[in-house]
Protein backbone atom coordinates (compact mmCIF):
# COMPACT_ATOMS: atom_id res chain seq x y z
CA UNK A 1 -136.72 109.22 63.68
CA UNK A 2 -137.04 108.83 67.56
CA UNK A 3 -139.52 110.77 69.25
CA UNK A 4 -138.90 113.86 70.06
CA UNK A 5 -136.61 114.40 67.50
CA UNK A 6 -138.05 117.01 65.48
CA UNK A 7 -140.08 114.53 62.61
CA UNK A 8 -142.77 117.09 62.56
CA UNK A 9 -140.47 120.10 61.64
CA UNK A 10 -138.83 117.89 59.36
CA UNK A 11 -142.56 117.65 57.84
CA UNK A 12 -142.67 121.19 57.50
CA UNK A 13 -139.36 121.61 56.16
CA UNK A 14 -139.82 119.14 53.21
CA UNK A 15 -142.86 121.35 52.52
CA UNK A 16 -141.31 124.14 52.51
CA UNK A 17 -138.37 122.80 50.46
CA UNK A 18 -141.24 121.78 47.87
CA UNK A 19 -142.88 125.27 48.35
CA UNK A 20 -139.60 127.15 47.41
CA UNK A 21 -137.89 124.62 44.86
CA UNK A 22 -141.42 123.87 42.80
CA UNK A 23 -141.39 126.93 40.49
CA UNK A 24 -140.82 128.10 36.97
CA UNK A 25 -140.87 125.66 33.61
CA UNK A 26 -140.65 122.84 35.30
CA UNK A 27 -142.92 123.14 38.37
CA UNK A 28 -144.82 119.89 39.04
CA UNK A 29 -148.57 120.79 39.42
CA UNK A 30 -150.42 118.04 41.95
CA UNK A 31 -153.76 117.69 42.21
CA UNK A 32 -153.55 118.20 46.28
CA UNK A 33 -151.04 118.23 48.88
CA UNK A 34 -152.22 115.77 51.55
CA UNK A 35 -150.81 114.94 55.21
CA UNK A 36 -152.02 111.09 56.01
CA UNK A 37 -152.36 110.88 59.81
CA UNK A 38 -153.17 107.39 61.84
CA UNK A 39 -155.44 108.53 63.74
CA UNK A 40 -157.72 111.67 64.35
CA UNK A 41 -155.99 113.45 67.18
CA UNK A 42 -152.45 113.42 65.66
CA UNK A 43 -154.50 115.26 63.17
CA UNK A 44 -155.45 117.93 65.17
CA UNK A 45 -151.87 118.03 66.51
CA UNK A 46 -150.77 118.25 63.39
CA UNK A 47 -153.20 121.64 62.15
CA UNK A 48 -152.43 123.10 65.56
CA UNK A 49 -148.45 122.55 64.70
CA UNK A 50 -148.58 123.70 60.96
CA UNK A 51 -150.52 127.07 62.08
CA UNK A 52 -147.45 127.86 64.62
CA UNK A 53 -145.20 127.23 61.42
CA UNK A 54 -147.64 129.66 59.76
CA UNK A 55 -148.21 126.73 56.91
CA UNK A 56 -151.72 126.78 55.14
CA UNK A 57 -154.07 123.56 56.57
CA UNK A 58 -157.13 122.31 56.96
CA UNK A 59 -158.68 119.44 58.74
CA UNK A 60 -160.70 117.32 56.64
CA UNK A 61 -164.55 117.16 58.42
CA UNK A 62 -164.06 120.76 58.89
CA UNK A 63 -168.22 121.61 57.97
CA UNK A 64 -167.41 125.57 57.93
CA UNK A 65 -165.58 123.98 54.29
CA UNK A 66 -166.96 121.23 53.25
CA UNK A 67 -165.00 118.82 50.71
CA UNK A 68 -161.66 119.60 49.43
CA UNK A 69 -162.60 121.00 46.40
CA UNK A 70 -163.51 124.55 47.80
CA UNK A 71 -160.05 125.43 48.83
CA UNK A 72 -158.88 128.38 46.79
CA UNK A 73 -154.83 128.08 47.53
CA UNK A 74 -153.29 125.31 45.99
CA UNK A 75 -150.68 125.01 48.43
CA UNK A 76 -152.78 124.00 51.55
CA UNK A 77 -151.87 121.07 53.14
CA UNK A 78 -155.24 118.81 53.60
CA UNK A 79 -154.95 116.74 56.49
CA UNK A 80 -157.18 113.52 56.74
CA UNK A 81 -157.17 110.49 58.91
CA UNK A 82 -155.87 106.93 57.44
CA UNK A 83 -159.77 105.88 58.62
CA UNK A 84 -161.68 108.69 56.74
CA UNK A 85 -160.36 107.15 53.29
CA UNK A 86 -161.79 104.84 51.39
CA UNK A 87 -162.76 103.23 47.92
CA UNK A 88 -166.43 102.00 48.57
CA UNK A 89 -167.97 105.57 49.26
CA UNK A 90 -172.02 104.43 50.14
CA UNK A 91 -174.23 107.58 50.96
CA UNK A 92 -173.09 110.31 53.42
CA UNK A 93 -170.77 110.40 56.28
CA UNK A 94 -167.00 111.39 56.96
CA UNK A 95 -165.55 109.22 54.59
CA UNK A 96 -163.93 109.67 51.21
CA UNK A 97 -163.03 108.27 48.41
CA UNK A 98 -159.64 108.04 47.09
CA UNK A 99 -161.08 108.58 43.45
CA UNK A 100 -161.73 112.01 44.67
CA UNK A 101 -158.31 112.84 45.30
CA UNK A 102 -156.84 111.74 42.13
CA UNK A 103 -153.64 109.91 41.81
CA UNK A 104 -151.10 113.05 41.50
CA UNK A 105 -150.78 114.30 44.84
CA UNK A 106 -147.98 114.74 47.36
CA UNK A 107 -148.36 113.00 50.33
CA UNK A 108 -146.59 113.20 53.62
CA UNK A 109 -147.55 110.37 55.60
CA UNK A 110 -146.71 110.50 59.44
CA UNK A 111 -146.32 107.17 61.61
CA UNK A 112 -146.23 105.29 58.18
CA UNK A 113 -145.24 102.00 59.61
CA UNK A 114 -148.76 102.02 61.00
CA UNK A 115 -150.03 101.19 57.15
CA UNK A 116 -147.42 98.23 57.21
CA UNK A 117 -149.51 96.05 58.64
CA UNK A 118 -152.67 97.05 56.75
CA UNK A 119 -152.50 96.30 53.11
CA UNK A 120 -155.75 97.83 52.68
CA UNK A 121 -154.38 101.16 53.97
CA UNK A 122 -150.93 100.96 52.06
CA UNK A 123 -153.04 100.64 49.03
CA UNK A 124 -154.71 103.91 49.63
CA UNK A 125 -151.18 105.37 50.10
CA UNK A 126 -149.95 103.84 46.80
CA UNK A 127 -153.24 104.59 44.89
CA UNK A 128 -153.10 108.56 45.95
CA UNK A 129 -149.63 108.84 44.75
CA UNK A 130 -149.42 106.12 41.23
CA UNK A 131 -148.61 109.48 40.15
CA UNK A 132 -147.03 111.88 42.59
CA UNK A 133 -144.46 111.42 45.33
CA UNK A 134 -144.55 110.04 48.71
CA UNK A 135 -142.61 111.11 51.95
CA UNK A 136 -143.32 108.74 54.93
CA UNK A 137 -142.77 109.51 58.30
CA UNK A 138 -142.03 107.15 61.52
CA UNK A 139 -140.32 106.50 65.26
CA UNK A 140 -140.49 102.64 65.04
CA UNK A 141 -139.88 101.98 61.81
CA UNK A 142 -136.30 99.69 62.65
CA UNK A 143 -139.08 97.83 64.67
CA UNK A 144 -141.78 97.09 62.12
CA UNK A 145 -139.19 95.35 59.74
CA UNK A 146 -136.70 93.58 62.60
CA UNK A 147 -139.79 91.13 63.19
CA UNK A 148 -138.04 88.55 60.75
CA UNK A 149 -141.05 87.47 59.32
CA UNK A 150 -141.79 87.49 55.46
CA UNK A 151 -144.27 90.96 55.61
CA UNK A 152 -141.00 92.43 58.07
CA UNK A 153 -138.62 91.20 55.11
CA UNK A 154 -140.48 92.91 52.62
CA UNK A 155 -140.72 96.00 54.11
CA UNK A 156 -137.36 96.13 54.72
CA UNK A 157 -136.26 95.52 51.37
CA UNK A 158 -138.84 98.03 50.10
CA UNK A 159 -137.80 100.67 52.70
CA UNK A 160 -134.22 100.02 53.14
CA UNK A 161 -133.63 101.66 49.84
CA UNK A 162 -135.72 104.72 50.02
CA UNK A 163 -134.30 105.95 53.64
CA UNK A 164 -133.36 109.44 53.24
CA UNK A 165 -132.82 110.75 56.89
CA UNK A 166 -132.34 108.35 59.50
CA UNK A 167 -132.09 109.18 63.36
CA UNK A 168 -133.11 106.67 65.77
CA UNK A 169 -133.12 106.68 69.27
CA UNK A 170 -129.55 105.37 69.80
CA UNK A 171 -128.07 108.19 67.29
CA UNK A 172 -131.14 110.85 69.15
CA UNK A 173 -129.32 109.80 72.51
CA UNK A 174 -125.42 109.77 71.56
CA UNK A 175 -125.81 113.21 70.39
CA UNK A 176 -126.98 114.67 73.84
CA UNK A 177 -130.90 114.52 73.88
CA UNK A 178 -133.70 113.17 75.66
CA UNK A 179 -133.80 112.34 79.33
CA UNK A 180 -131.55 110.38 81.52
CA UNK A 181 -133.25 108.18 83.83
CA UNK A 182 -133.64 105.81 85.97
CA UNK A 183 -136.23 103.23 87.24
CA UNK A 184 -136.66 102.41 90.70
CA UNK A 185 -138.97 100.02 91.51
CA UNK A 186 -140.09 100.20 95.61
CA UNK A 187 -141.41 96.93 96.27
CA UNK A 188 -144.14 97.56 98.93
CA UNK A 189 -142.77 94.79 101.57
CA UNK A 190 -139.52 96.10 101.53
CA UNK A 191 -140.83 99.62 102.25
CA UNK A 192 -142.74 100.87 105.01
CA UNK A 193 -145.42 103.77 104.63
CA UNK A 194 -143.72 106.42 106.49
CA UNK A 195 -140.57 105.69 103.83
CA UNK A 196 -142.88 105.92 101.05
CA UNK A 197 -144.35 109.31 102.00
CA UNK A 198 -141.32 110.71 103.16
CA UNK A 199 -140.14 109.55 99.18
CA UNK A 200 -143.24 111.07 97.70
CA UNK A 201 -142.55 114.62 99.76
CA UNK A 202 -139.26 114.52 98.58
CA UNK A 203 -139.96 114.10 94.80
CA UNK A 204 -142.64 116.99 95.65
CA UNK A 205 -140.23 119.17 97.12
CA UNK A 206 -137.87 118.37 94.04
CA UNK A 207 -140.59 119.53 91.34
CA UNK A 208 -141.64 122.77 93.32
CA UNK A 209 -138.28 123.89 93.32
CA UNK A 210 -138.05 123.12 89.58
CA UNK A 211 -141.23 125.12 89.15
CA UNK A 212 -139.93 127.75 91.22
CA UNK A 213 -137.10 128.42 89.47
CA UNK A 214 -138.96 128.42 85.95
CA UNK A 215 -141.43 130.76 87.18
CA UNK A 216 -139.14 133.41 88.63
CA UNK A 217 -136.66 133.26 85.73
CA UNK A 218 -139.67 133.27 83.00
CA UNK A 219 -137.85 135.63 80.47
CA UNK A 220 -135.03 133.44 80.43
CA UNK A 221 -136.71 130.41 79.85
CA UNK A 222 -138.45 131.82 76.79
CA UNK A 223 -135.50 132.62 75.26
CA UNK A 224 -134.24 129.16 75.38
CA UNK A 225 -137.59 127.66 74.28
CA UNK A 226 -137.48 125.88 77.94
CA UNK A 227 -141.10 124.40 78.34
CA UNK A 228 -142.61 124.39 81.69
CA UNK A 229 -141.88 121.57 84.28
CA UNK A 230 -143.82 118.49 83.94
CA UNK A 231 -144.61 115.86 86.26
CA UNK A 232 -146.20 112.41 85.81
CA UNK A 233 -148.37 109.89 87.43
CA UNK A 234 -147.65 106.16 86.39
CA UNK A 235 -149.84 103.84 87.74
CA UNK A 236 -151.10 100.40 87.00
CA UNK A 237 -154.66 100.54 88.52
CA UNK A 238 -156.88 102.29 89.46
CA UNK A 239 -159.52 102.91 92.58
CA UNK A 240 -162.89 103.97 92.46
CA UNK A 241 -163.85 106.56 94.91
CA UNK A 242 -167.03 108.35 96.06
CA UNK A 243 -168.33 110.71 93.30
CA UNK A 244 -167.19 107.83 90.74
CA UNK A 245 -163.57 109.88 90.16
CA UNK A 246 -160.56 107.42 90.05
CA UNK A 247 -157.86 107.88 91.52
CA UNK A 248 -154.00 106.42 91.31
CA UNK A 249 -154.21 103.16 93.91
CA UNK A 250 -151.86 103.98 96.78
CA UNK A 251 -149.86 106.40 94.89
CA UNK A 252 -150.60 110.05 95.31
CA UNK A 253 -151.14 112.04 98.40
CA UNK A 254 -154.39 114.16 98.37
CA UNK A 255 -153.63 116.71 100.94
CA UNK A 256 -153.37 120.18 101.02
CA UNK A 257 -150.25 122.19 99.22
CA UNK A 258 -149.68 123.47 102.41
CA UNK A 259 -149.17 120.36 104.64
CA UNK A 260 -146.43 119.41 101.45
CA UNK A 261 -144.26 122.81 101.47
CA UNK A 262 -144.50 124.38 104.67
């Protein structure tokens, strides 16, 4: 799925779907319900995400807790780290072994083509569900197997005939989202200062007005789900400056509001 698509709702939707349809003589009883992140701070996105959704989670590490086996509702998602697992547990620390979590759990795993070039962490992935089910999430995952090289052939064999839902960027585009843009790249001898500034003040000008109209038409915008203007930096180095704060080289004018807008 492309970014920005929606792949986290769709995470919460296949949950719920589970939630709702998982009932009655035939309900499948897992030993957890886990959500596999790549990285620490996509699992904090993730908790902060699943609370809006009003979906039960908890952050492995969490100390007010403890280990998993204190949560009372069966149905909480437990959301750990790829780097947090493991299956040589020595003495204390943040990491845990897979033993722990059984082998019948459902796992969502987000960014899964992450684990496709770790065998070590597909292993955990396979090991946590020998007995459960698996739903695996990713942007780039046309990328991980077009590399044409025997581990990008495998996966796309493997994969290729467990896609359920695919949207990549192309379809994500074609159907009228994202942003249209362009790239204009100033090269600096073709470009004196004063046309630089007066090309800064200008994109300035372009972004208050944009912030201008949000602000004074807030109600609407809320009823639209219209997020709040944003405006970004990109730079390729950086200067250090007194005080030891760096700044964007040659790229951003420091000056009052006031000598911007009026």
């Amino acid at each position: 799925m492309a970014t920005g698509s929606g792949k986290t709702f769709l995470v919460h939707l296949n949950y719920l779907q589970f939630i709702k349809h998982n009932r009655g003589k035939y309900r499948i009883k897992f030993d957890n319900i886990l959500l596999i992140t790549p990285n620490e701070n996509l699992s904090f996105q993730h908790i902060e995400e699943m609370k809006k959704s009003r979906i039960p989670c908890m952050l492995f590490g969490n100390t007010e807790f403890g280990d998993f086996s204190k949560f009372a509702d069966e149905n909480t998602i437990k959301v750990v780290d790829i780097h947090k697992l493991t299956d040589e547990k020595k003495g204390s620390g943040v990491t845990i072994d897979i033993e722990k979590f059984g082998t019948k759990n459902l796992v969502f795993v987000d960014e899964g083509h992450k684990g496709s070039s770790g065998k070590k962490w597909n292993y955990f992935r396979n090991e946590l569900t020998s007995d459960g089910f698996k739903i695996e999430y990713s942007a780039t995952f046309g990328q991980a197997v077009a590399s044409g090289s025997e581990e990008g052939q495998k996966l796309f064999h493997e994969y290729g005939k467990s896609i359920l839902f695919d949207y990549s960027y192309r379809f994500f585009f074609e159907d009228g989202y994202g942003k249209k843009y362009k790239i204009l790249n100033l090269k600096d001898k073709a470009y004196s200062d004063e046309i630089k500034h007066k090309l800064m003040l200008v994109n300035l000008l372009s972004f208050y007005q944009q912030k201008k109209i949000f602000n004074d038409n807030y109600a609407e915008t809320q009823e639209y789900n219209i997020a709040e203007p944003l405006w970004v930096f990109l730079g390729s180095s950086v200067n250090q400056i007194a005080g030891g704060h760096p700044t964007l080289k040659d790229g951003v004018c420091f000056g009052p509001p006031a000598r911007l807008f009026w």
